[in-house]
C-alpha atoms as a PDB file:
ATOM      1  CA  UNK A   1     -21.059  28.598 -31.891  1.00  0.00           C
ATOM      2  CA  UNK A   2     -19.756  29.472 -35.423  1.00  0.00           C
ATOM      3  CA  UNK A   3     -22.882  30.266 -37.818  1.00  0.00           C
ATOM      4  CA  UNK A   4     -22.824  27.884 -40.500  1.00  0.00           C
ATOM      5  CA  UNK A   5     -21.416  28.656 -43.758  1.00  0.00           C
ATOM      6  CA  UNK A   6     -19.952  26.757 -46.669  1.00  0.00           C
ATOM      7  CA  UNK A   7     -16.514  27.711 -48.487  1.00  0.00           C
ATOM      8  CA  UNK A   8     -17.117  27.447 -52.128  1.00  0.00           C
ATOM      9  CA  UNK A   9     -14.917  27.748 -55.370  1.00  0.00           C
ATOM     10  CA  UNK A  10     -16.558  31.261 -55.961  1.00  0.00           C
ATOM     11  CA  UNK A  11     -16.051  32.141 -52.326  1.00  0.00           C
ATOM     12  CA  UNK A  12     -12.334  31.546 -52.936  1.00  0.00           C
ATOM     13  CA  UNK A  13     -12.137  33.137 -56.432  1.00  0.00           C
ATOM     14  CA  UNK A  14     -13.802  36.161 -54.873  1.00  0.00           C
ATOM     15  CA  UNK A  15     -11.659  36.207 -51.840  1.00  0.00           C
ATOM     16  CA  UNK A  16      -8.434  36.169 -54.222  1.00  0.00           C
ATOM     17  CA  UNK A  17     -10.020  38.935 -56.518  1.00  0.00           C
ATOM     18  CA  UNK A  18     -10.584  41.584 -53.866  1.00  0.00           C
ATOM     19  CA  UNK A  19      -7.420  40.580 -52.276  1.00  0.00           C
ATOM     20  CA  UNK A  20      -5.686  41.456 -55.467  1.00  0.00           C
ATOM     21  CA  UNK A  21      -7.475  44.395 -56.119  1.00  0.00           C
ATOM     22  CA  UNK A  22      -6.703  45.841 -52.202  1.00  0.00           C
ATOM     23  CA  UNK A  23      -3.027  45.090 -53.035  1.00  0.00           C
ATOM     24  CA  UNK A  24      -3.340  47.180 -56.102  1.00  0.00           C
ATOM     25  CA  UNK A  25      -4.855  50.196 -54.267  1.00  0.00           C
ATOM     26  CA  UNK A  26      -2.404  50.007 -51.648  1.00  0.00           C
ATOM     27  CA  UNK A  27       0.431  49.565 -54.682  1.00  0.00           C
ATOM     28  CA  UNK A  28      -0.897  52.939 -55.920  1.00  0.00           C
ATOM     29  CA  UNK A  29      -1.372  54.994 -52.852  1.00  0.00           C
ATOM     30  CA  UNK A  30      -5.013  55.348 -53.607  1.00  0.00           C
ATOM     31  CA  UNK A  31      -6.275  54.043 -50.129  1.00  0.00           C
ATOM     32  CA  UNK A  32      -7.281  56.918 -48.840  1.00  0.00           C
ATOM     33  CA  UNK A  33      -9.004  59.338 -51.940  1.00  0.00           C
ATOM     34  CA  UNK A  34      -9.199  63.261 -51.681  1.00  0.00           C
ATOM     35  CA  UNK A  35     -11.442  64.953 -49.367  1.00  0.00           C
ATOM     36  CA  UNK A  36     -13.740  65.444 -52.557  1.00  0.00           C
ATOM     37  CA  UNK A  37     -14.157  62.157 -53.447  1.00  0.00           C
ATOM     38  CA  UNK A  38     -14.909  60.818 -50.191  1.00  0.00           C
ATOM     39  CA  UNK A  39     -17.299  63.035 -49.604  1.00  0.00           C
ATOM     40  CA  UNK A  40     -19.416  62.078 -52.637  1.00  0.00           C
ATOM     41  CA  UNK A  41     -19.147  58.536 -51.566  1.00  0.00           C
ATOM     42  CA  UNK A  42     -20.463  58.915 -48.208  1.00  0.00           C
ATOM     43  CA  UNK A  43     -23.101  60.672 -49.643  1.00  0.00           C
ATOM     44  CA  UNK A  44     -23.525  57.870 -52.298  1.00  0.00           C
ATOM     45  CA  UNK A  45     -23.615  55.903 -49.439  1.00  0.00           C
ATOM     46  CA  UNK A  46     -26.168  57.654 -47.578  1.00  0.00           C
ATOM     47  CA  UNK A  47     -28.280  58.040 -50.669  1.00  0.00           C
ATOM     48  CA  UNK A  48     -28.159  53.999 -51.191  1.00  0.00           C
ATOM     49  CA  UNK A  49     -28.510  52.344 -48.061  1.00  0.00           C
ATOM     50  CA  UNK A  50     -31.499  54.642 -47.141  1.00  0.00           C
ATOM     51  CA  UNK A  51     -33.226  54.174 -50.855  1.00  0.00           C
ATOM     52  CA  UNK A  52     -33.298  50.606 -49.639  1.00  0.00           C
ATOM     53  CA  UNK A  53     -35.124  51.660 -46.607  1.00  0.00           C
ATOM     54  CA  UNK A  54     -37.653  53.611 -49.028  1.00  0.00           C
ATOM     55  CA  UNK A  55     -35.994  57.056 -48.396  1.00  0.00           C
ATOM     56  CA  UNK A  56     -37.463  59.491 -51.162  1.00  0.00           C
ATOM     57  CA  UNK A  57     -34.055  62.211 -50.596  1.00  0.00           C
ATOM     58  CA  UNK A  58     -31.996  62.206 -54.117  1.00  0.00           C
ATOM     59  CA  UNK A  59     -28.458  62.627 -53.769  1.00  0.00           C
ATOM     60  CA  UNK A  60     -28.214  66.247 -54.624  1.00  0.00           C
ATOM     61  CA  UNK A  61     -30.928  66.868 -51.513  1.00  0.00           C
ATOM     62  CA  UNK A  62     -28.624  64.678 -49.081  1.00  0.00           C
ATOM     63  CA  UNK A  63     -25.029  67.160 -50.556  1.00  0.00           C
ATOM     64  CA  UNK A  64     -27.045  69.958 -49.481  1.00  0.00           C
ATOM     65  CA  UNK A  65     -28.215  68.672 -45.983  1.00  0.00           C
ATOM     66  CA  UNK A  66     -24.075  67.587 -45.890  1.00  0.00           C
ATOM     67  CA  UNK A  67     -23.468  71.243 -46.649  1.00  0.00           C
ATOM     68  CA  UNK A  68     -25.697  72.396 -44.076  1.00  0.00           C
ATOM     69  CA  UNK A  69     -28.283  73.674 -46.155  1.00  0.00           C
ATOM     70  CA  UNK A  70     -32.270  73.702 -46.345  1.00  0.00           C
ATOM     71  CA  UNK A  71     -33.794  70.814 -47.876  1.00  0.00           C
ATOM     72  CA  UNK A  72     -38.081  70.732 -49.193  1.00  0.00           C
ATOM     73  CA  UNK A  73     -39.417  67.060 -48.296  1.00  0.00           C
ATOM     74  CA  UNK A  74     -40.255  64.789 -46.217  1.00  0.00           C
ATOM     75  CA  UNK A  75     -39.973  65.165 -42.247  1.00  0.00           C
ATOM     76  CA  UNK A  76     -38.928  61.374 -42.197  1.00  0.00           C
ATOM     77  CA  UNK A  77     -36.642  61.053 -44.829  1.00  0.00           C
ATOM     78  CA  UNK A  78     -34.567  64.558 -43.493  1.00  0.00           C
ATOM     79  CA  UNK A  79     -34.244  62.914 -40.379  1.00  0.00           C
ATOM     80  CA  UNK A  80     -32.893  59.269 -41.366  1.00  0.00           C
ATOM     81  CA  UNK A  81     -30.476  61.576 -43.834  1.00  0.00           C
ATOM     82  CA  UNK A  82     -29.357  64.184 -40.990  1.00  0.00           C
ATOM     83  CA  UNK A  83     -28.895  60.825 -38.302  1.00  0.00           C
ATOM     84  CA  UNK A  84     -26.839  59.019 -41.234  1.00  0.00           C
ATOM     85  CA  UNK A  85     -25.031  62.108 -41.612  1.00  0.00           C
ATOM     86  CA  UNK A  86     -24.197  62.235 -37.945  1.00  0.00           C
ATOM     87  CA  UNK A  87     -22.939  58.279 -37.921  1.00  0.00           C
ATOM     88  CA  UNK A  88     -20.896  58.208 -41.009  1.00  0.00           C
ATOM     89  CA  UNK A  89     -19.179  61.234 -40.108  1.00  0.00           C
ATOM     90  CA  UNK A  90     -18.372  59.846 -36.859  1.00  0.00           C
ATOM     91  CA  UNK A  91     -17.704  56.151 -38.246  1.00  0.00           C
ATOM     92  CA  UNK A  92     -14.116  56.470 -36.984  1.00  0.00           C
ATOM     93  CA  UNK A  93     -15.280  55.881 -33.388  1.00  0.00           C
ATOM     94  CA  UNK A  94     -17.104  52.919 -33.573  1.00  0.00           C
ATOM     95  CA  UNK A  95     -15.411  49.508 -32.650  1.00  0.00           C
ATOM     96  CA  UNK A  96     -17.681  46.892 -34.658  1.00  0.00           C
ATOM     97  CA  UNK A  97     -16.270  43.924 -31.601  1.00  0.00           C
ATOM     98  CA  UNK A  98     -18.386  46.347 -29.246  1.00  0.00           C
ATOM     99  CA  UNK A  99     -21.852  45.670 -27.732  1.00  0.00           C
ATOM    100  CA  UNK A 100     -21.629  49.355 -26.796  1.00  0.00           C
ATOM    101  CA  UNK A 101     -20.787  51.330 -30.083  1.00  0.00           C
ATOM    102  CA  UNK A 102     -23.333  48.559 -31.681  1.00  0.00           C
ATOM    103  CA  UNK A 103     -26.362  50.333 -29.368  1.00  0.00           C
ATOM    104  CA  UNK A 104     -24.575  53.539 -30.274  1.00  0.00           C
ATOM    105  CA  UNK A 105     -25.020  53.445 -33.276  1.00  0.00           C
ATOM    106  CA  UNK A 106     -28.256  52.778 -33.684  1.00  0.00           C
ATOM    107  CA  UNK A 107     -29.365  54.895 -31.271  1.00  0.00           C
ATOM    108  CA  UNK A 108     -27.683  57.619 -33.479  1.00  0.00           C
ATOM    109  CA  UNK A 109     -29.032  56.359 -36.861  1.00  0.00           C
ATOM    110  CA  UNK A 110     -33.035  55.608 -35.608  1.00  0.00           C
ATOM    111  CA  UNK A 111     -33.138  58.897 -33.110  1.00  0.00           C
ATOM    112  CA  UNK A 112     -36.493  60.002 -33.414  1.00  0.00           C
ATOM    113  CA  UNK A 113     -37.793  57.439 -35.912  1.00  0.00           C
ATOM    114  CA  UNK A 114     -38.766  54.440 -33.594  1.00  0.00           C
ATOM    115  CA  UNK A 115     -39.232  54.229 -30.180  1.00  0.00           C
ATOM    116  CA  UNK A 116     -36.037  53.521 -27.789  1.00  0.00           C
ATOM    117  CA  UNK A 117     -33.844  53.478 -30.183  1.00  0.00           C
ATOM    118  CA  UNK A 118     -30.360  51.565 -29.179  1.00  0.00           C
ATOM    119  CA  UNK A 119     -32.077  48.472 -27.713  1.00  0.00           C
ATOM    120  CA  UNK A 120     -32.914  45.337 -28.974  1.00  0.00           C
ATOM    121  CA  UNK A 121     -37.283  44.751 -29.586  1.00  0.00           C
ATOM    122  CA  UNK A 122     -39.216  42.782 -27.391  1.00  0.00           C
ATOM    123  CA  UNK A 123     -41.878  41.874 -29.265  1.00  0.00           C
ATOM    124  CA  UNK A 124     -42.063  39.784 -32.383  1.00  0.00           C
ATOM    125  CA  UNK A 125     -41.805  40.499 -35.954  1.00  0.00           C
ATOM    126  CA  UNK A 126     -42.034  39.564 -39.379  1.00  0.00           C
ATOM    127  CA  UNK A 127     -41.038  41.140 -42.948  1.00  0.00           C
ATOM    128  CA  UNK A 128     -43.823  41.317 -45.477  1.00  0.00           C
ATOM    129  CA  UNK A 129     -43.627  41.402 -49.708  1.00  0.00           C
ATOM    130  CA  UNK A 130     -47.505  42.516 -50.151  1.00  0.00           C
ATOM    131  CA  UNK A 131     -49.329  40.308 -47.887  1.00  0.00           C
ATOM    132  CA  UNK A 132     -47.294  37.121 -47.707  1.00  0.00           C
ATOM    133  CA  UNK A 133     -44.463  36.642 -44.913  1.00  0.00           C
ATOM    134  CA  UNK A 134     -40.873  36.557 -46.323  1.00  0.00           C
ATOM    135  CA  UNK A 135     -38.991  35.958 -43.119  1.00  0.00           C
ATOM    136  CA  UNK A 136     -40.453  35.183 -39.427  1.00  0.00           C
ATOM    137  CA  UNK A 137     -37.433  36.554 -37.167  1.00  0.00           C
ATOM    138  CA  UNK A 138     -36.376  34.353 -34.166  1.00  0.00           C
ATOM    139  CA  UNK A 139     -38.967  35.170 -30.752  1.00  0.00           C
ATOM    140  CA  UNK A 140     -37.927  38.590 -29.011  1.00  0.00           C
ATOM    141  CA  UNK A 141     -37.142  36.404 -25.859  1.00  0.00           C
ATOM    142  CA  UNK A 142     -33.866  35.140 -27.563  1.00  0.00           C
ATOM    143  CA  UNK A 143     -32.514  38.114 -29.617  1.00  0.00           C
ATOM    144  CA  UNK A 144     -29.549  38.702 -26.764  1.00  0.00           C
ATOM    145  CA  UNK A 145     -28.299  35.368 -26.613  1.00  0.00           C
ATOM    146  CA  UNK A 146     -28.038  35.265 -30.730  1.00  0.00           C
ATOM    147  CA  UNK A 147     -26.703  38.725 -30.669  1.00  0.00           C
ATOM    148  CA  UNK A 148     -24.275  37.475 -28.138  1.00  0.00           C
ATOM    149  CA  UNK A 149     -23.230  34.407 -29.820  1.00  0.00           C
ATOM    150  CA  UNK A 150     -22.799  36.242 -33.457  1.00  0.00           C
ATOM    151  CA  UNK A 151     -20.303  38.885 -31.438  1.00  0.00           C
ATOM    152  CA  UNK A 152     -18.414  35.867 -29.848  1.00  0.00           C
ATOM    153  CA  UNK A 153     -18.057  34.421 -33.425  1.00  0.00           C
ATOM    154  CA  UNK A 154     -16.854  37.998 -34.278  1.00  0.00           C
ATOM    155  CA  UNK A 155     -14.458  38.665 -32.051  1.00  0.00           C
ATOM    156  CA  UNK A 156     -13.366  34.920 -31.095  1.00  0.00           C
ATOM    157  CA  UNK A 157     -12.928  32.903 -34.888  1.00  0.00           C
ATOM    158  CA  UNK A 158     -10.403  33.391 -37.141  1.00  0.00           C
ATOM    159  CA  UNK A 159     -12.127  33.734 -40.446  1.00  0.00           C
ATOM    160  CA  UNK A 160     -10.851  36.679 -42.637  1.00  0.00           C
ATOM    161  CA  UNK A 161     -12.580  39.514 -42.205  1.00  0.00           C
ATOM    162  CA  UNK A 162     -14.087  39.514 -45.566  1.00  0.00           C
ATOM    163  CA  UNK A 163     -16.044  36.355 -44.410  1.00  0.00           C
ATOM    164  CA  UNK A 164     -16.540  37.619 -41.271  1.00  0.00           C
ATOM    165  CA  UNK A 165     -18.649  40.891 -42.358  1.00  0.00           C
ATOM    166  CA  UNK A 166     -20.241  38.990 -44.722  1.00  0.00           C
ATOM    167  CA  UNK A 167     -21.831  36.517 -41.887  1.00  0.00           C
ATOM    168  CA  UNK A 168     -22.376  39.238 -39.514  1.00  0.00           C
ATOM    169  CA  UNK A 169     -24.595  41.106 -41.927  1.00  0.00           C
ATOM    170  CA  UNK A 170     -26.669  38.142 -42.657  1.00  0.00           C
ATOM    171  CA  UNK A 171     -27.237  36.792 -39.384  1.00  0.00           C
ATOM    172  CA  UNK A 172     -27.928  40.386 -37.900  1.00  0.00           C
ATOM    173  CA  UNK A 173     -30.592  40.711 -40.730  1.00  0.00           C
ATOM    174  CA  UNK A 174     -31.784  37.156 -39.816  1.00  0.00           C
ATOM    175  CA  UNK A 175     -32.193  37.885 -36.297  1.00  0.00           C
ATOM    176  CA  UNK A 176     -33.474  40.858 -36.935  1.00  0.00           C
ATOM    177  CA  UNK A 177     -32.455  42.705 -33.059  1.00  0.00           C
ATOM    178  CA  UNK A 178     -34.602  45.907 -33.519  1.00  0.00           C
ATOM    179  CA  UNK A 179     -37.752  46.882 -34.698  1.00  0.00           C
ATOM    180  CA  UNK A 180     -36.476  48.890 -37.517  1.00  0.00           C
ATOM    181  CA  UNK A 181     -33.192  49.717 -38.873  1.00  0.00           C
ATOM    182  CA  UNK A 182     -31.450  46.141 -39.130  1.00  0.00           C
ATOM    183  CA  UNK A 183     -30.874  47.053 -42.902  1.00  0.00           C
ATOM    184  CA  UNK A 184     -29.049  50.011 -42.639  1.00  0.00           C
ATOM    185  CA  UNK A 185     -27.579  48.691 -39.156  1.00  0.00           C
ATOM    186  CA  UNK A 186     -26.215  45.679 -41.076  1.00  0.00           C
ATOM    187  CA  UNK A 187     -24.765  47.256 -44.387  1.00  0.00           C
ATOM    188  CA  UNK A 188     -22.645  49.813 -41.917  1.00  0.00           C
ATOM    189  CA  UNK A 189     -21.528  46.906 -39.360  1.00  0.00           C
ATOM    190  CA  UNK A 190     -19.956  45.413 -42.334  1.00  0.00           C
ATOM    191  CA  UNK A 191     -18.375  48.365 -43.394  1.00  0.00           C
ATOM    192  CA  UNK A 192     -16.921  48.711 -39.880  1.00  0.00           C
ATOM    193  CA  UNK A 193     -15.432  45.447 -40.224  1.00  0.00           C
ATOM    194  CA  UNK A 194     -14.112  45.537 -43.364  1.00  0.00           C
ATOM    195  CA  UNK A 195     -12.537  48.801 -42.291  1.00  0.00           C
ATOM    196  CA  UNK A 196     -10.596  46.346 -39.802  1.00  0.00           C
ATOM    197  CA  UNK A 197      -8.688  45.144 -43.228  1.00  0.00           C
ATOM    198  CA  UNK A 198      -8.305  47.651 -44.968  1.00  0.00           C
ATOM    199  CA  UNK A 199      -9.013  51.656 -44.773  1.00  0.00           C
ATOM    200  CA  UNK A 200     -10.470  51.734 -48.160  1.00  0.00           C
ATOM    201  CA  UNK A 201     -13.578  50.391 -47.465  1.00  0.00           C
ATOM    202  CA  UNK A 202     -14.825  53.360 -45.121  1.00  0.00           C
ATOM    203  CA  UNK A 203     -14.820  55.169 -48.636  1.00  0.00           C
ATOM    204  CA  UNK A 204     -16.022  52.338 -50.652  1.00  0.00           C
ATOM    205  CA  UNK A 205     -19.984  52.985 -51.537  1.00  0.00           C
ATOM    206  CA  UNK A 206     -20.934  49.346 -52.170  1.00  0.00           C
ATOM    207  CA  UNK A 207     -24.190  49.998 -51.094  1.00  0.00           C
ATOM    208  CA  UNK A 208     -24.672  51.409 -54.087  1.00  0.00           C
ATOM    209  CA  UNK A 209     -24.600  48.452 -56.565  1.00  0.00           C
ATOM    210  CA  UNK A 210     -26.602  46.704 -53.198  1.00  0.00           C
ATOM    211  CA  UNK A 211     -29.574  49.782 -54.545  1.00  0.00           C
ATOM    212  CA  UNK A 212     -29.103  48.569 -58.107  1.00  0.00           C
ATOM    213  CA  UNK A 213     -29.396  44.752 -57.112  1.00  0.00           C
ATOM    214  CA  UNK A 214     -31.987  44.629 -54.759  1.00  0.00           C
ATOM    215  CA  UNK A 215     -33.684  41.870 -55.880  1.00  0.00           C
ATOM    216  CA  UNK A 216     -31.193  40.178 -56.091  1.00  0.00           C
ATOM    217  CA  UNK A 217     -30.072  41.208 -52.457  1.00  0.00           C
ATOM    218  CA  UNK A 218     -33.047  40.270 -50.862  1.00  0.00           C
ATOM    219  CA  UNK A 219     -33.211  36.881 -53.250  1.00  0.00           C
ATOM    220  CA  UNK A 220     -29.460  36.040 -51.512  1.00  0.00           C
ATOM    221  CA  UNK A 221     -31.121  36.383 -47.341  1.00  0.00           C
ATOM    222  CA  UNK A 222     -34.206  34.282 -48.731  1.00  0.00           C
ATOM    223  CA  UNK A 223     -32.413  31.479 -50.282  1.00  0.00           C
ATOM    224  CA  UNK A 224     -29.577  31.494 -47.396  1.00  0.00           C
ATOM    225  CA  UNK A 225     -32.906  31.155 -44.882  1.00  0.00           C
ATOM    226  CA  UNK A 226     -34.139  28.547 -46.939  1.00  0.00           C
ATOM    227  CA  UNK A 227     -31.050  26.502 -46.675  1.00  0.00           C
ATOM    228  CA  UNK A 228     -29.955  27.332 -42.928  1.00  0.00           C
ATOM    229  CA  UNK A 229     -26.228  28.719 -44.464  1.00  0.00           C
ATOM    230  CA  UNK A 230     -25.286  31.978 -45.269  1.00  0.00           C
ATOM    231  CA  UNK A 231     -23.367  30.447 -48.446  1.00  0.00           C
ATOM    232  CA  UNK A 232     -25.267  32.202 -50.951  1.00  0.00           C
ATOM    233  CA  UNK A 233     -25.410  35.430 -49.164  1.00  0.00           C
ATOM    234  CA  UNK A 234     -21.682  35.568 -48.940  1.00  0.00           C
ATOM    235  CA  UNK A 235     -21.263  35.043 -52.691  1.00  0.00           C
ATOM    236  CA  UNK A 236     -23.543  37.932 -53.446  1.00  0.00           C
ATOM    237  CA  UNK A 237     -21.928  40.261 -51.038  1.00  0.00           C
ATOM    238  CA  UNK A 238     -18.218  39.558 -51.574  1.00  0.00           C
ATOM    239  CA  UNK A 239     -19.185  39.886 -55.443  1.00  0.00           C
ATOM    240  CA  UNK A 240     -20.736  42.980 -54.781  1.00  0.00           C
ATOM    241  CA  UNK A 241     -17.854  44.208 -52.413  1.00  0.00           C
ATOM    242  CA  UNK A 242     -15.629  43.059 -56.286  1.00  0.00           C
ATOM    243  CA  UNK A 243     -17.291  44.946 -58.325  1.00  0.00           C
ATOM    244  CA  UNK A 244     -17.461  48.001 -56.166  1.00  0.00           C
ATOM    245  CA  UNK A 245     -13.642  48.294 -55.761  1.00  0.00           C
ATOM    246  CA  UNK A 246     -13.339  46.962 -59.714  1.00  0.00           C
ATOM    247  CA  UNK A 247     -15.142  50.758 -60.048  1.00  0.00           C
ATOM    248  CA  UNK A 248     -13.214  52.079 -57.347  1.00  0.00           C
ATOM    249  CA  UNK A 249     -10.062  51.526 -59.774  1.00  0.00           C
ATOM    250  CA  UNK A 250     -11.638  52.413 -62.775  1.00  0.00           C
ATOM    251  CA  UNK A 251     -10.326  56.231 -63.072  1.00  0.00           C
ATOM    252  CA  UNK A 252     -11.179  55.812 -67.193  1.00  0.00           C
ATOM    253  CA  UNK A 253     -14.686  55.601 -66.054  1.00  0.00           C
ATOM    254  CA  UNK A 254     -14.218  58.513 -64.044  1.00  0.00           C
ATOM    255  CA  UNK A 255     -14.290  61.717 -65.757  1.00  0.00           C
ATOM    256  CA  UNK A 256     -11.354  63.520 -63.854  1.00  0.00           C
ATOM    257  CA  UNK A 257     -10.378  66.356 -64.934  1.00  0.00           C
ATOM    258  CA  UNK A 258      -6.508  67.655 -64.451  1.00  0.00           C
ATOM    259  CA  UNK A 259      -7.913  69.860 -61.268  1.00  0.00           C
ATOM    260  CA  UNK A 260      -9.434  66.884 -59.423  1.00  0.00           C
ATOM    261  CA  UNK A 261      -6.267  64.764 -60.142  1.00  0.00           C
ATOM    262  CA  UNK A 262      -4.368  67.284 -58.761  1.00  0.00           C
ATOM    263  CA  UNK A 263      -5.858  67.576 -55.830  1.00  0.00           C
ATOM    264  CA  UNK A 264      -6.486  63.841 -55.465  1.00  0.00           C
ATOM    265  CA  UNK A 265      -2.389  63.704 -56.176  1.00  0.00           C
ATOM    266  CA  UNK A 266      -1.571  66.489 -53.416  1.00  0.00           C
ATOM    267  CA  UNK A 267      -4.201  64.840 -50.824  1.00  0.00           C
ATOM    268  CA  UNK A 268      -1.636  61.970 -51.114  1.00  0.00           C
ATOM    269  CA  UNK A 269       1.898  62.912 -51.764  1.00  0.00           C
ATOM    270  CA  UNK A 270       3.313  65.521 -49.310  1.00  0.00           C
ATOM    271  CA  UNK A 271       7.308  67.401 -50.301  1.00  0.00           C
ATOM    272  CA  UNK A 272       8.766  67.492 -53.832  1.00  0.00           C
ATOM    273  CA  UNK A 273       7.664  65.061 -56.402  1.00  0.00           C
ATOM    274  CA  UNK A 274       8.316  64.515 -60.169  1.00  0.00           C
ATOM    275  CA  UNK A 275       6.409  63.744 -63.019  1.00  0.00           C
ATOM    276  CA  UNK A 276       7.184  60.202 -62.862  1.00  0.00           C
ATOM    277  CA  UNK A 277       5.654  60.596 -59.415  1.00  0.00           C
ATOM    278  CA  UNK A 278       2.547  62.136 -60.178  1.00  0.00           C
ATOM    279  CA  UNK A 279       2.379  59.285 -63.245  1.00  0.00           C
ATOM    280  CA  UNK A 280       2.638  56.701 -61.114  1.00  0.00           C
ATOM    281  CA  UNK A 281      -0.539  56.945 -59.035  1.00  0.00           C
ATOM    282  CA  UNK A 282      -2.228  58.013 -62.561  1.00  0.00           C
ATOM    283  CA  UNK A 283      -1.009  55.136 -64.693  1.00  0.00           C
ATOM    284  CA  UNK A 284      -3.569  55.506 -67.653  1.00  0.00           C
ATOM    285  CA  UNK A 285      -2.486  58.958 -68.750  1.00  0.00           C
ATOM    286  CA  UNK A 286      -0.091  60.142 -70.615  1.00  0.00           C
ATOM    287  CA  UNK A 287       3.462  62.304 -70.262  1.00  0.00           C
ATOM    288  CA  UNK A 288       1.819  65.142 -72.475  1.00  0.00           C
ATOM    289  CA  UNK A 289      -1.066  64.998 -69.916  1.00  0.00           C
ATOM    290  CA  UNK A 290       1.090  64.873 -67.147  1.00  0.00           C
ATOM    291  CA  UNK A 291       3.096  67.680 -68.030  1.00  0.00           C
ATOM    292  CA  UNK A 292      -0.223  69.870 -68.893  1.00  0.00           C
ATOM    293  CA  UNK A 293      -1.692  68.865 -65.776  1.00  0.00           C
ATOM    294  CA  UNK A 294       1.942  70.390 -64.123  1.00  0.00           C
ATOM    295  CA  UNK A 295       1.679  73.056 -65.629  1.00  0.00           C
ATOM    296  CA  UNK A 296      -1.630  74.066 -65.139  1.00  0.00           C
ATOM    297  CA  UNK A 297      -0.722  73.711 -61.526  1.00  0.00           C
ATOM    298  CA  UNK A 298       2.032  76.073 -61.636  1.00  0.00           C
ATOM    299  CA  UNK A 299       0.077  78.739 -63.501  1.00  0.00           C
ATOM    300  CA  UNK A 300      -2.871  78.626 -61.009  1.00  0.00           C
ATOM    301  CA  UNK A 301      -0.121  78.780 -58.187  1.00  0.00           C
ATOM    302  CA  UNK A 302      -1.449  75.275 -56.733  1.00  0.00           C
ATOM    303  CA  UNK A 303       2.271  74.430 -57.796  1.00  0.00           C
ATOM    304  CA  UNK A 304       6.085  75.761 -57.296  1.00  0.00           C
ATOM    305  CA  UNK A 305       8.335  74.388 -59.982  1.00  0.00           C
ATOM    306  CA  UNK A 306      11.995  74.081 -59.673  1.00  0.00           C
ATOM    307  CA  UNK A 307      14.778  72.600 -61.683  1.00  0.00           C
ATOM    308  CA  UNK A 308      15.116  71.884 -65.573  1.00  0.00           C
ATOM    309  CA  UNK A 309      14.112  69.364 -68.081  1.00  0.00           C
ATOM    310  CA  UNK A 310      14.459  65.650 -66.358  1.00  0.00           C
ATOM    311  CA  UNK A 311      15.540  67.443 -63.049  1.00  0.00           C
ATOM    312  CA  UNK A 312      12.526  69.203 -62.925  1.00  0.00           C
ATOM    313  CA  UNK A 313      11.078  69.267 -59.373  1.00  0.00           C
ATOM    314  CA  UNK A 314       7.314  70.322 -57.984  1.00  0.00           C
ATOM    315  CA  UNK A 315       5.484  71.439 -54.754  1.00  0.00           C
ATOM    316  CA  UNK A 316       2.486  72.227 -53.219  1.00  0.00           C
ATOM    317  CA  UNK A 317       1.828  76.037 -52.415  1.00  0.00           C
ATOM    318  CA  UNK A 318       0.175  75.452 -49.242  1.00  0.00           C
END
């Protein structure tokens, strides 16, 4: 059966604004950013879902443990870091409609942290604020039929697949399938959905703003308990999922220097290009920038330049 869930006004302003934003990334041929870039989001991502989870690593430990380097702290929170590692770089080759990469997955992420990882608990549990009960999760005994049901309503309904990872990641957290690791389990299962949509999202950290909000976070799952919906818990999310790609956008917040744009610009574009076309992914700067940002291209031999005043072509060296 379909888990319940209201469509609100805010639900369908949201909808529209991410919508609209996606089209604009795709507009500017920013969907997939330079190798650079997405590697400090997955490690923003790392950093955030795990900080969640209590994990004590700070982003510059995780980039070293990315870069294969030795890392001073906790046994526990190197291992979560070096299994997240492993997942995200792999995230390509789970399906999210799969019972199998589901397992998979958290086999990969909880290796060595709980006992048999990949399967669902069979005893009961409960989450705790201090002493006092926040959620009771269903009995152990029917875990696989909800699991089942919430995949059916994943791979069966035809609710857009913002909605879609929305539900999933409350209802997982509600059901609660493994000891430990639903949290992290339920952040990336929405990624992997929302990767079904759109490509962007495997590089978009929202779990980040999830870090900064987590009272709110865990205020939207107690409220949508309360009222048997996961209405409220989709308006957080797809408002977090807004502002995350409002950032995404945001290169004036972004201190980029002409370096990083060109290599974000050559990750993208591939044969001769123009100014115009090396303005048009980079819409806030200007022609004087543009040109310096050429130029300093050519001088460093990133760039070949051909051809005079408005004819004036460019390459990549490599």
């Amino acid at each position: 059966m379909k888990p319940p869930y209201e469509i609100t006004t805010n639900i369908l302003k949201l909808t529209s604004s991410i919508s609209e934003k996606v089209g604009e990334i795709k507009a500017n041929y920013i969907s997939r950013p330079s190798p650079q870039l997405r590697k400090q989001n997955k490690i923003k991502t790392i950093h955030s879902s795990l900080k969640i989870e209590g994990n004590s690593l700070s982003e510059e430990q995780i980039t070293a443990l990315v870069e294969n380097k030795r890392v001073i702290g906790a046994k526990k929170d190197i291992l979560e870091v070096m299994n997240a590692i492993e997942v995200y770089d792999k995230i390509d080759s789970f399906n999210p409609f799969s019972y199998k990469s589901f397992f998979k997955a958290h086999k990969m992420l909880m290796r060595g942290l709980v006992e048999n990882p990949g399967k669902y608990r069979i005893q009961g549990v409960g989450i705790f604020q201090g002493s006092q009960i926040t959620h009771l999760a269903p009995p152990a005994q029917r875990v696989p039929l909800l699991m089942d049901n919430l995949f059916q309503y994943l791979n069966k309904f035809d609710d857009l697949f913002l909605i879609k990872s929305c539900v999933f990641h409350y209802e997982m957290e509600f059901i609660h399938p493994f000891l430990d690791g639903n949290g992290r389990m339920g952040r990336l299962w929405q990624t992997l959905i929302l990767m079904q949509e759109h490509s962007v999202f495997e590089y978009l950290p929202f779990e980040t703003l999830i870090n900064k909000t987590q009272k709110e976070y865990y205020n939207a799952l107690e409220i949508s308990d309360k009222n048997g919906n996961s209405t409220i818990f989709i308006e957080y999310m797809l408002d977090v999922l807004d502002k995350s790609l409002t950032t995404f956008l945001d290169f004036n917040n972004r201190m980029i220097t002409s370096n990083q744009r060109l290599e974000y610009f050559l990750s993208l574009q591939s044969g001769e290009f123009t100014r115009k076309d090396f303005m048009d992914v980079f819409k806030d700067i200007s022609s004087s920038t543009a040109t310096r940002d050429l130029a300093k291209g050519v001088k460093n031999n990133i760039l070949e330049r051909f051809g005079k005043d408005n004819k004036t072509k460019y390459k990549s060296t490599t």
